[in-house]
Protein backbone atom coordinates (compact mmCIF):
# COMPACT_ATOMS: atom_id res chain seq x y z
CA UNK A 1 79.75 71.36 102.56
CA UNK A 2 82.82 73.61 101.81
CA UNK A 3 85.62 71.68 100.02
CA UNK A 4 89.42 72.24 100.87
CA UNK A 5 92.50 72.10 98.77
CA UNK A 6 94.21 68.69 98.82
CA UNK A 7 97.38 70.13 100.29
CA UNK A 8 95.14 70.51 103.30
CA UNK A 9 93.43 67.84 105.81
CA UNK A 10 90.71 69.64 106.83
CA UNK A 11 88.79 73.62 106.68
CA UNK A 12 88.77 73.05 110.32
CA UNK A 13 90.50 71.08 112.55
CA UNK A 14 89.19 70.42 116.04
CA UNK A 15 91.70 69.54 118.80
CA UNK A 16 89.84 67.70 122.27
CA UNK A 17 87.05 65.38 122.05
CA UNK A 18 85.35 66.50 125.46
CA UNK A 19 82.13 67.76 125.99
CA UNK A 20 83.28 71.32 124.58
CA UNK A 21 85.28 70.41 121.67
CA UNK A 22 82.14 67.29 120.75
CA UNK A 23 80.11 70.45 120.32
CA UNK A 24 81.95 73.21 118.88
CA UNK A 25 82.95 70.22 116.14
CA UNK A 26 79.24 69.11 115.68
CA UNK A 27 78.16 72.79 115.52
CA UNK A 28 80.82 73.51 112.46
CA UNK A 29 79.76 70.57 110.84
CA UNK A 30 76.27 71.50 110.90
CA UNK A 31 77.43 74.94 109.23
CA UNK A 32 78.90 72.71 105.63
CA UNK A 33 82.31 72.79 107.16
CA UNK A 34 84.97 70.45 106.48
CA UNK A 35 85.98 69.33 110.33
CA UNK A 36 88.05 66.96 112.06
CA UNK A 37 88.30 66.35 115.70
CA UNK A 38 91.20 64.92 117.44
CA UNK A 39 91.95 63.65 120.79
CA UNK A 40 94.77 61.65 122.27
CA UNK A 41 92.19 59.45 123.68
CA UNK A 42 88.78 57.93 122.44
CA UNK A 43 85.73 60.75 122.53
CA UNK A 44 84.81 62.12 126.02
CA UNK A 45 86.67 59.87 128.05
CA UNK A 46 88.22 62.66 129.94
CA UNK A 47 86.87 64.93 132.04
CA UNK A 48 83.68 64.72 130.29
CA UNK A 49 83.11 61.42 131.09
CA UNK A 50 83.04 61.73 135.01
CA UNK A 51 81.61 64.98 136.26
CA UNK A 52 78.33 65.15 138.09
CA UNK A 53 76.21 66.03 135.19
CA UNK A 54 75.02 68.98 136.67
CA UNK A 55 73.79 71.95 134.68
CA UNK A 56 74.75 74.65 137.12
CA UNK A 57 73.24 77.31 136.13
CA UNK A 58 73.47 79.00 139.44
CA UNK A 59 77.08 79.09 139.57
CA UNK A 60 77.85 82.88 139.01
CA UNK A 61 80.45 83.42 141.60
CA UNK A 62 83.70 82.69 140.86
CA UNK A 63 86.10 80.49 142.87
CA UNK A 64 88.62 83.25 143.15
CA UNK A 65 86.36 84.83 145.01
CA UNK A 66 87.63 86.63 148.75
CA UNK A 67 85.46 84.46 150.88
CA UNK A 68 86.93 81.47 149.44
CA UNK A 69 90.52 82.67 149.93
CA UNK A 70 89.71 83.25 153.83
CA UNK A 71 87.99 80.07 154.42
CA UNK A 72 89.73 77.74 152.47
CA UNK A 73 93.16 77.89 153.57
CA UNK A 74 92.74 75.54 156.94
CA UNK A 75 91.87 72.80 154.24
CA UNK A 76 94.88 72.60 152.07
CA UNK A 77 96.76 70.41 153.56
CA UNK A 78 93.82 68.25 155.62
CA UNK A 79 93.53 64.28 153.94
CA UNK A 80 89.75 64.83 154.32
CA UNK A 81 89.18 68.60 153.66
CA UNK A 82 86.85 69.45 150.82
CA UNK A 83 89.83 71.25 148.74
CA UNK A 84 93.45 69.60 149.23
CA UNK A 85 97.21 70.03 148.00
CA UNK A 86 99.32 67.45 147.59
CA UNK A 87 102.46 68.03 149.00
CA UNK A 88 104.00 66.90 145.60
CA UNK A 89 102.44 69.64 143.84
CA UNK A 90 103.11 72.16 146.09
CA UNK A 91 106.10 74.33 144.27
CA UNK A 92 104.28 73.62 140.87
CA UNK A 93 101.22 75.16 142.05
CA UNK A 94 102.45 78.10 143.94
CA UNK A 95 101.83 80.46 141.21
CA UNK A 96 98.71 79.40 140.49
CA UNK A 97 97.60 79.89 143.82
CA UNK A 98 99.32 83.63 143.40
CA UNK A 99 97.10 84.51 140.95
CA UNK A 100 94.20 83.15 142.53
CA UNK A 101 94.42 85.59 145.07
CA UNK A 102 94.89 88.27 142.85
CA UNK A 103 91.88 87.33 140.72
CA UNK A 104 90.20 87.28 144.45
CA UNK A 105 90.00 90.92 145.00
CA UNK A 106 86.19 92.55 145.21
CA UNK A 107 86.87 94.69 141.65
CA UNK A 108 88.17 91.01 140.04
CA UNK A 109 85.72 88.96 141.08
CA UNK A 110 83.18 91.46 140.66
CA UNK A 111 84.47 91.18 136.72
CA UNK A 112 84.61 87.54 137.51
CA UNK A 113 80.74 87.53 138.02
CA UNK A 114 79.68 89.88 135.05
CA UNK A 115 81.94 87.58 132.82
CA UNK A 116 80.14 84.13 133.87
CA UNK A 117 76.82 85.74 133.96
CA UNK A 118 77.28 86.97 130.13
CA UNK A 119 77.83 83.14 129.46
CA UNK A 120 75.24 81.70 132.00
CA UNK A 121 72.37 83.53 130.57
CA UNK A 122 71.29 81.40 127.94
CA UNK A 123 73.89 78.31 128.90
CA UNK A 124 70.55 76.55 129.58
CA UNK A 125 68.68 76.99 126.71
CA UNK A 126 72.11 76.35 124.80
CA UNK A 127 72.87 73.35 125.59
CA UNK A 128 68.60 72.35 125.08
CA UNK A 129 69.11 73.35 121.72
CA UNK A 130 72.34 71.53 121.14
CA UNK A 131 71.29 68.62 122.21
CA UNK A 132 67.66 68.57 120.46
CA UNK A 133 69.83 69.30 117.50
CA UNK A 134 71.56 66.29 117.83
CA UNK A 135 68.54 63.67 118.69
CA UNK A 136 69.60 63.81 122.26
CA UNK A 137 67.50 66.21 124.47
CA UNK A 138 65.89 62.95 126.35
CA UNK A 139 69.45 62.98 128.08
CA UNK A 140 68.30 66.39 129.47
CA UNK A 141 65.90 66.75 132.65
CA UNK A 142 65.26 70.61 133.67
CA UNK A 143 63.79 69.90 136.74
CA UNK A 144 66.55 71.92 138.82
CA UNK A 145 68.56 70.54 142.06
CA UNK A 146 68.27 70.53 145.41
CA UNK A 147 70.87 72.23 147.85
CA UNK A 148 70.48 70.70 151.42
CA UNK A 149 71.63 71.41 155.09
CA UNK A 150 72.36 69.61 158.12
CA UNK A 151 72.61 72.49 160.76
CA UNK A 152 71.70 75.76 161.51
CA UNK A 153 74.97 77.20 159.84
CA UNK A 154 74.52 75.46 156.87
CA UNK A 155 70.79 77.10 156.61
CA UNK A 156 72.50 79.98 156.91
CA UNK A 157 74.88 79.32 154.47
CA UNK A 158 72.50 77.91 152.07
CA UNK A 159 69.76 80.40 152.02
CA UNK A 160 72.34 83.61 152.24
CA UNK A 161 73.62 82.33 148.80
CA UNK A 162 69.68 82.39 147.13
CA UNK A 163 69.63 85.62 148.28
CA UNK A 164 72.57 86.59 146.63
CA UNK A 165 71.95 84.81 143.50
CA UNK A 166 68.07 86.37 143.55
CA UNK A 167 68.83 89.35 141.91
CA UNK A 168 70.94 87.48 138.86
CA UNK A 169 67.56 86.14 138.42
CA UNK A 170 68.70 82.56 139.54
CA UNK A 171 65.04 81.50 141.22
CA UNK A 172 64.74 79.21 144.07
CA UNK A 173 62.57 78.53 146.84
CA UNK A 174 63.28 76.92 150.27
CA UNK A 175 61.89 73.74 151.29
CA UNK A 176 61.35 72.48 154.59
CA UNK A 177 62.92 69.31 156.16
CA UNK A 178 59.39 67.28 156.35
CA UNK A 179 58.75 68.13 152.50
CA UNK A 180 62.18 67.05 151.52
CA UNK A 181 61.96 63.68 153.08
CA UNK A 182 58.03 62.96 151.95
CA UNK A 183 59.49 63.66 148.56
CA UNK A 184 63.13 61.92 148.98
CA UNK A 185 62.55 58.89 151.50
CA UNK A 186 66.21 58.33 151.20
CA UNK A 187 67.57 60.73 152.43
CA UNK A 188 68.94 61.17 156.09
CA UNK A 189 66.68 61.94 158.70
CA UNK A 190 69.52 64.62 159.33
CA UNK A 191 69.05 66.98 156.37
CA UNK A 192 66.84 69.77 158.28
CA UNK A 193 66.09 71.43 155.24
CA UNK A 194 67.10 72.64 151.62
CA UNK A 195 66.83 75.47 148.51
CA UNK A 196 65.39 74.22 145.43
CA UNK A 197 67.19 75.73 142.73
CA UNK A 198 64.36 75.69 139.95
CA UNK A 199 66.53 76.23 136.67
CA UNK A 200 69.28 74.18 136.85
CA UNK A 201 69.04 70.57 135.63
CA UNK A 202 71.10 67.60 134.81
CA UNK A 203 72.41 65.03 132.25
CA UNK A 204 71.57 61.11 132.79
CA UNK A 205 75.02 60.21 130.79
CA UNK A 206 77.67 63.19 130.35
CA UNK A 207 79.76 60.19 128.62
CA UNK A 208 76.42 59.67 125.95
CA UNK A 209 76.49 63.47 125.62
CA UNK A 210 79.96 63.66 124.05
CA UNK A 211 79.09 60.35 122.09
CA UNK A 212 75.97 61.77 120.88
CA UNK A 213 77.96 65.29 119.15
CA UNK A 214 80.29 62.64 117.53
CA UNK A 215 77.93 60.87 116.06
CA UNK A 216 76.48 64.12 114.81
CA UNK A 217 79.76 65.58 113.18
CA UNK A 218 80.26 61.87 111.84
CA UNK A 219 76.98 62.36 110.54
CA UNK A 220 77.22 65.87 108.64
CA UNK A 221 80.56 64.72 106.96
CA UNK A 222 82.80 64.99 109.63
CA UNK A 223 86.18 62.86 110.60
CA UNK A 224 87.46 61.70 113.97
CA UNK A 225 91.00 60.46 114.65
CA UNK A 226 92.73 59.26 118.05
CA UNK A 227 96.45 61.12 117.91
CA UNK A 228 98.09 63.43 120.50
CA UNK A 229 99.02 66.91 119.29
CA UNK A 230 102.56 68.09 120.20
CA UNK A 231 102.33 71.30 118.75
CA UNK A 232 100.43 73.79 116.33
CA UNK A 233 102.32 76.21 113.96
CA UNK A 234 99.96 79.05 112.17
CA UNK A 235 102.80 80.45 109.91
CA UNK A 236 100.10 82.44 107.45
CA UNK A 237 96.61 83.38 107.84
CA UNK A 238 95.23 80.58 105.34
CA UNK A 239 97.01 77.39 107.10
CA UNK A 240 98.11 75.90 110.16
CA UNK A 241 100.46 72.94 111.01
CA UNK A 242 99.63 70.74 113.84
CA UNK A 243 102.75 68.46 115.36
CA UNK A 244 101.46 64.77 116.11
CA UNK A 245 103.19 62.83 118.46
CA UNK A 246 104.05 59.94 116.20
CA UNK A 247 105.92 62.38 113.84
CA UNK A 248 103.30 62.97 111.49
CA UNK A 249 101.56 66.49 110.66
CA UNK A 250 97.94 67.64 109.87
CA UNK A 251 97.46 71.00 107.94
CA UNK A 252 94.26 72.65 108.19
CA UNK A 253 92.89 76.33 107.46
CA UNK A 254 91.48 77.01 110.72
CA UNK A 255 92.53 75.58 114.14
CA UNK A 256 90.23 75.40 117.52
CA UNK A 257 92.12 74.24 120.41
CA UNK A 258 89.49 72.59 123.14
CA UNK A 259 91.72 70.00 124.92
CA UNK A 260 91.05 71.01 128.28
CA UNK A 261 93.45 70.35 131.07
CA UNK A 262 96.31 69.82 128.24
CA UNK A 263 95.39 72.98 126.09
CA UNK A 264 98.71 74.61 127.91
CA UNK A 265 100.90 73.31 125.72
CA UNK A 266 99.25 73.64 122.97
CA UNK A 267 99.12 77.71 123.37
CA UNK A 268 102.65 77.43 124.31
CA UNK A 269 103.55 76.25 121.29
CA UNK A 270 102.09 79.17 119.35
CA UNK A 271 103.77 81.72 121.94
CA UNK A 272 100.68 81.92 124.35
CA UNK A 273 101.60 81.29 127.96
CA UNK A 274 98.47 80.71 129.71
CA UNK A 275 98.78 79.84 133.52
CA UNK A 276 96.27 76.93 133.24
CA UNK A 277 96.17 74.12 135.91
CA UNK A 278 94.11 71.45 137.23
CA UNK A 279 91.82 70.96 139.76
CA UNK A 280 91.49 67.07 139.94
CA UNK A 281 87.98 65.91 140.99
CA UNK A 282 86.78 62.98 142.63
CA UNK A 283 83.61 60.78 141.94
CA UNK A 284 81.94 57.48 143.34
CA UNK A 285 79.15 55.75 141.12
CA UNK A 286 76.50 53.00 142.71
CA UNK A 287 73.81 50.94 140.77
CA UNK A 288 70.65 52.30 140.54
CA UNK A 289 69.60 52.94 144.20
CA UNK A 290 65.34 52.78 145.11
CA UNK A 291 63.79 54.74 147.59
CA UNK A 292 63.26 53.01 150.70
CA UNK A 293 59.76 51.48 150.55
CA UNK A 294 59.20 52.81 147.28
CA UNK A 295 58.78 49.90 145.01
CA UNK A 296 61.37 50.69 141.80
CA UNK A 297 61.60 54.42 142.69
CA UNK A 298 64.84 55.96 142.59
CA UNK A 299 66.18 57.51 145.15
CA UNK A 300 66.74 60.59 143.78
CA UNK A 301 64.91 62.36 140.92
CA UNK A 302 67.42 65.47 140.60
CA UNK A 303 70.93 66.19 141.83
CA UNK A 304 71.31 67.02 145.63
CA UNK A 305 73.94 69.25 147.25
CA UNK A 306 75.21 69.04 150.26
CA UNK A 307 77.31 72.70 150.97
CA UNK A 308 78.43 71.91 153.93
CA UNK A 309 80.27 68.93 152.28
CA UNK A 310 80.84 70.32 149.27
CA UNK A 311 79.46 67.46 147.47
CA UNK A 312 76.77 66.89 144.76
CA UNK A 313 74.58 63.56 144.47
CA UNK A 314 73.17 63.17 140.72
CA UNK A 315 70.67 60.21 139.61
CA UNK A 316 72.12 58.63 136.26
CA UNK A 317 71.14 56.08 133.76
CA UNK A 318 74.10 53.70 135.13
CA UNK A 319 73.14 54.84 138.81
CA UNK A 320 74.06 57.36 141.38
CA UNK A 321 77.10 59.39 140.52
CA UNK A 322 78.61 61.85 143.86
CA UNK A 323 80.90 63.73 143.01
CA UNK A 324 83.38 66.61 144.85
CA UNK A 325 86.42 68.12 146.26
CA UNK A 326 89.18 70.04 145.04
CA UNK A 327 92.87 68.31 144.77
CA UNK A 328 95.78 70.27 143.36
CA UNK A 329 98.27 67.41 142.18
CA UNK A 330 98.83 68.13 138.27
CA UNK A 331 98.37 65.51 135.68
CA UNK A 332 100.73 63.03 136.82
CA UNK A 333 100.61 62.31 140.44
CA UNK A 334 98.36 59.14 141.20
CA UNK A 335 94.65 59.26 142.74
CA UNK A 336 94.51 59.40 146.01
CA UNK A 337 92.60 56.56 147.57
CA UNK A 338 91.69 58.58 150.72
CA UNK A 339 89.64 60.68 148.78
CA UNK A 340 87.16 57.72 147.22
CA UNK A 341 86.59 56.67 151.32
CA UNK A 342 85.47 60.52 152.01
CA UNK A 343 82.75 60.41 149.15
CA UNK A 344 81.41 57.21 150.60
CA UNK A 345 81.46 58.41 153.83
CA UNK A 346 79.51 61.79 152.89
CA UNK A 347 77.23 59.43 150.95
CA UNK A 348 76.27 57.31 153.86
CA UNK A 349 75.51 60.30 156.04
CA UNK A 350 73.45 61.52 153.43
CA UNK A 351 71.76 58.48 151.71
CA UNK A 352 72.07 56.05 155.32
CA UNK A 353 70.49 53.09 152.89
CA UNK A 354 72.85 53.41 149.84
CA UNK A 355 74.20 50.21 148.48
CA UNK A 356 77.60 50.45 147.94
CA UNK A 357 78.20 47.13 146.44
CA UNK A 358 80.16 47.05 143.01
CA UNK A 359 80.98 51.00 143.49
CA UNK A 360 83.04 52.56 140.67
CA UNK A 361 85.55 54.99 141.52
CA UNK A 362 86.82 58.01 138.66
CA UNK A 363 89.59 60.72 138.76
CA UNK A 364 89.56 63.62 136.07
CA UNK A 365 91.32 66.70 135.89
CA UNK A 366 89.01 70.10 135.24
CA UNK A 367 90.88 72.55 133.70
CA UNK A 368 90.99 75.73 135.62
CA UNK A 369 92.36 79.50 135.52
CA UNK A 370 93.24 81.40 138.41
CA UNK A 371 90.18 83.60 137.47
CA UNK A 372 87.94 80.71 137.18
CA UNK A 373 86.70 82.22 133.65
CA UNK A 374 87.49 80.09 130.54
CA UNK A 375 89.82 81.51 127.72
CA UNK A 376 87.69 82.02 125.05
CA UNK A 377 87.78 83.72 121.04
CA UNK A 378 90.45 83.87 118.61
CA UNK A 379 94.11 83.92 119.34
CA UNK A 380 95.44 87.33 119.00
CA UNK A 381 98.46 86.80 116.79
CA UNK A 382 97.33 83.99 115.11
CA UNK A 383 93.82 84.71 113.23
CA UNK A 384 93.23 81.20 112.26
CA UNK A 385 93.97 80.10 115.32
CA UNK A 386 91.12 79.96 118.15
CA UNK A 387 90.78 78.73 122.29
CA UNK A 388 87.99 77.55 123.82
CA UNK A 389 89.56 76.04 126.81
CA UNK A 390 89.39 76.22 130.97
CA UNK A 391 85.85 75.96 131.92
CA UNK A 392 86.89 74.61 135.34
CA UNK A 393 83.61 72.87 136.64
CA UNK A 394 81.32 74.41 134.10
CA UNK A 395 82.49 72.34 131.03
CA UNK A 396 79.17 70.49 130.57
CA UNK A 397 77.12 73.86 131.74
CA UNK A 398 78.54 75.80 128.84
CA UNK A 399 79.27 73.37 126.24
CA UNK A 400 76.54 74.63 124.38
CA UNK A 401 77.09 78.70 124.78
CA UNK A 402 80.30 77.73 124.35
CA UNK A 403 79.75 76.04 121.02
CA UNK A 404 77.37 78.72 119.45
CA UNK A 405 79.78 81.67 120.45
CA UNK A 406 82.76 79.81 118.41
CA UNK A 407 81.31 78.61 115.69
CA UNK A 408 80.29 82.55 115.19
CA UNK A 409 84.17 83.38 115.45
CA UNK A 410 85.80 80.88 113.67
CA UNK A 411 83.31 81.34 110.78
CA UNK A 412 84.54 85.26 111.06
CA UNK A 413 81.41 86.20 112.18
CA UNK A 414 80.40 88.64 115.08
CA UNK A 415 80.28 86.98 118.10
CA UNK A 416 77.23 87.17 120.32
CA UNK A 417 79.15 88.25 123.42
CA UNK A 418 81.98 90.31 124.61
CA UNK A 419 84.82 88.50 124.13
CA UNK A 420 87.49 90.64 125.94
CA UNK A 421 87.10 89.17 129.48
CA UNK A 422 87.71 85.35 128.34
CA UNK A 423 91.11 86.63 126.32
CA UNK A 424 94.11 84.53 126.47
CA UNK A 425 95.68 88.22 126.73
CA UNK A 426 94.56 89.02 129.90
CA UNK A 427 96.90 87.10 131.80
CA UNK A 428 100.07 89.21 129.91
CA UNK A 429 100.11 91.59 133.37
CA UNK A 430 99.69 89.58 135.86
């Protein structure tokens, strides 16, 4: 392992304990580096902790995408629409939503798409390795996810998508509504049919993910400590000064700021004004639901998407996780209780047997861009200063490209991908 000076409290210092700064930290360690990894709050208990586990490797299309920005509109301001606005967040968000229309036009998204797919291409394999790495790949099952439909619009919906996504090489097959139920029971006598998306996958614990890359970087030498960073100075090429909120100060050679949804500040600090909001996201988690008739089956033995409700149904060690919607509201504005009844609801139309009994109910905040593309690579006036931050829904997806690709920078190496379309830079113009 590389030894510091003493004036110094780390080579590296790693700032967000989520899913992507648990990996970029366990990947530095594994290359003899000197890291600690900070978070305000105990390891993956943010985001990280409650997303669907989905590994969504068919998500190439951007959000800000023009189809979205026609359709989505009607929903802003609906209590039970798939993507909502609080009315207390409406001035904050306003330029966000600006610049998601921008980023909409055909030659943006159509830079949107190249960008994700440069990412997407071996996120899969990525994250295998990552985990295997770290004595956790039986949290991994690559057995791909279902996307289902209810009506003839959403067949047409569905199965115009695989054809898009065809030619990215994202495979799938359609399955009919008879073999769907004969090999889901559960499910509603209403799904009339589905795409199986054959190399996606999913995690049984995102939570034992994040807990699994600590233990890893605790293992190869590493440190963890709970503080809340105010601020980061880089004043010379050879340290940088981070700002705790108690008063204190860490010093550190090399700084990679991964804290998600409150990265903004952070770049601020250094002179970097990213436009970087939140989309908060809803889930619902049951015990371990069995297949009707089925003995100790469970109900579901990979993720199922509904489109048409814009929800996602993933079997999980602790039970059945659905997850879904959009809400703009910020970081401060309570959860909305409204939205917990609409998951339940979409749950009971698609699982008519669930047992909701004892169900948990989670709020997180994704971090998002108005391109939907995560600033990534090393900040361009600071060159000990790197971002990895904004992944919007595709945190756990690219945790491991993510990882790999840094760990190349911030050891000053080449990195294995364009960099110039995930620049903090890029938003300078808009």
């Amino acid at each position: 392992m590389t030894h510091v000076s003493h004036s110094l409290d780390a080579e590296v210092i790693v700032i967000g304990a989520g899913v992507i700064g648990a990996a970029c930290a366990s990947r530095l360690a594994q290359a003899e580096r000197e890291v600690m990894l900070l978070d305000a709050g105990e390891v993956g208990m943010g985001a990280s902790f409650g997303n669907a586990g989905h590994i969504a490797t068919e998500q190439l299309f951007p959000l800000a995408s023009p189809e979205v920005v026609r359709g989505s509109w009607r929903y802003l301001l609906a209590a039970d629409g798939p993507l909502r606005l609080r009315l207390g967040y409406l001035l904050p968000i306003l330029p966000w939503l600006a610049r998601f229309v921008w980023a909409a036009r055909p030659r943006s998204f159509a830079r949107g798409v190249a960008a994700l797919l440069a990412l997407q291409e071996s996120a899969r394999d990525d994250l295998a390795q990552l985990l295997e790495d770290v004595g956790a790949a039986q949290l991994l099952h690559l057995n791909g996810h279902m996307d289902v439909w209810e009506s003839e619009s959403g067949r047409n919906a569905a199965l115009a998508l695989a054809r898009r996504l065809r030619p990215y090489g994202i495979e799938s097959m359609p399955v009919s509504a008879s073999a769907l139920q004969e090999a889901t029971p559960a499910l509603s006598r209403g799904v009339q049919g589905g795409v199986h998306y054959l190399d996606s996958g999913h995690v049984e614990d995102p939570h034992a993910v994040c807990t699994a890359l600590a233990q890893d970087l605790l293992k190869h030498g590493g440190r963890i400590q709970q503080c809340r960073v105010e601020q980061v100075q880089a004043m010379t090429s050879h340290c940088a000064t981070l700002t705790l909120q108690d008063g204190g100060t860490l010093r550190a050679q090399r700084v990679l700021i991964c804290a998600g949804a409150w990265s903004k500040p952070l770049a601020a600090s250094l002179g970097y004004h990213v436009p970087l909001d939140t989309e908060r996201g809803y889930h619902i988690t049951l015990a371990p639901q069995p297949a009707s008739g089925s003995g100790d089956r469970p109900a579901l033995n990979r993720p199922v998407a509904s489109g048409e409700r814009k929800v996602i149904m993933t079997p999980m060690s602790m039970g059945l996780r659905m997850t879904g919607t959009v809400e703009f509201g910020g970081l401060h504005l309570p959860p909305d209780p409204r939205r917990y009844t609409l998951l339940q609801r979409h749950l009971q139309a698609l699982l008519p047997g669930a047992n909701t009994d004892g169900v948990s109910t989670w709020m997180g905040f994704r971090p998002s861009l108005p391109d939907h593309l995560p600033v990534l690579g090393v900040a361009p006036r600071h060159p000990n200063v790197f971002l990895a931050f904004g992944h919007q829904h595709l945190g756990l997806t690219l945790a491991g490209v993510t990882a790999r690709i840094m760990t190349e920078v911030v050891l000053g190496r080449r990195s294995p991908i364009e960099l110039a379309p995930y620049s903090v830079d890029r938003f300078a113009s808009w």
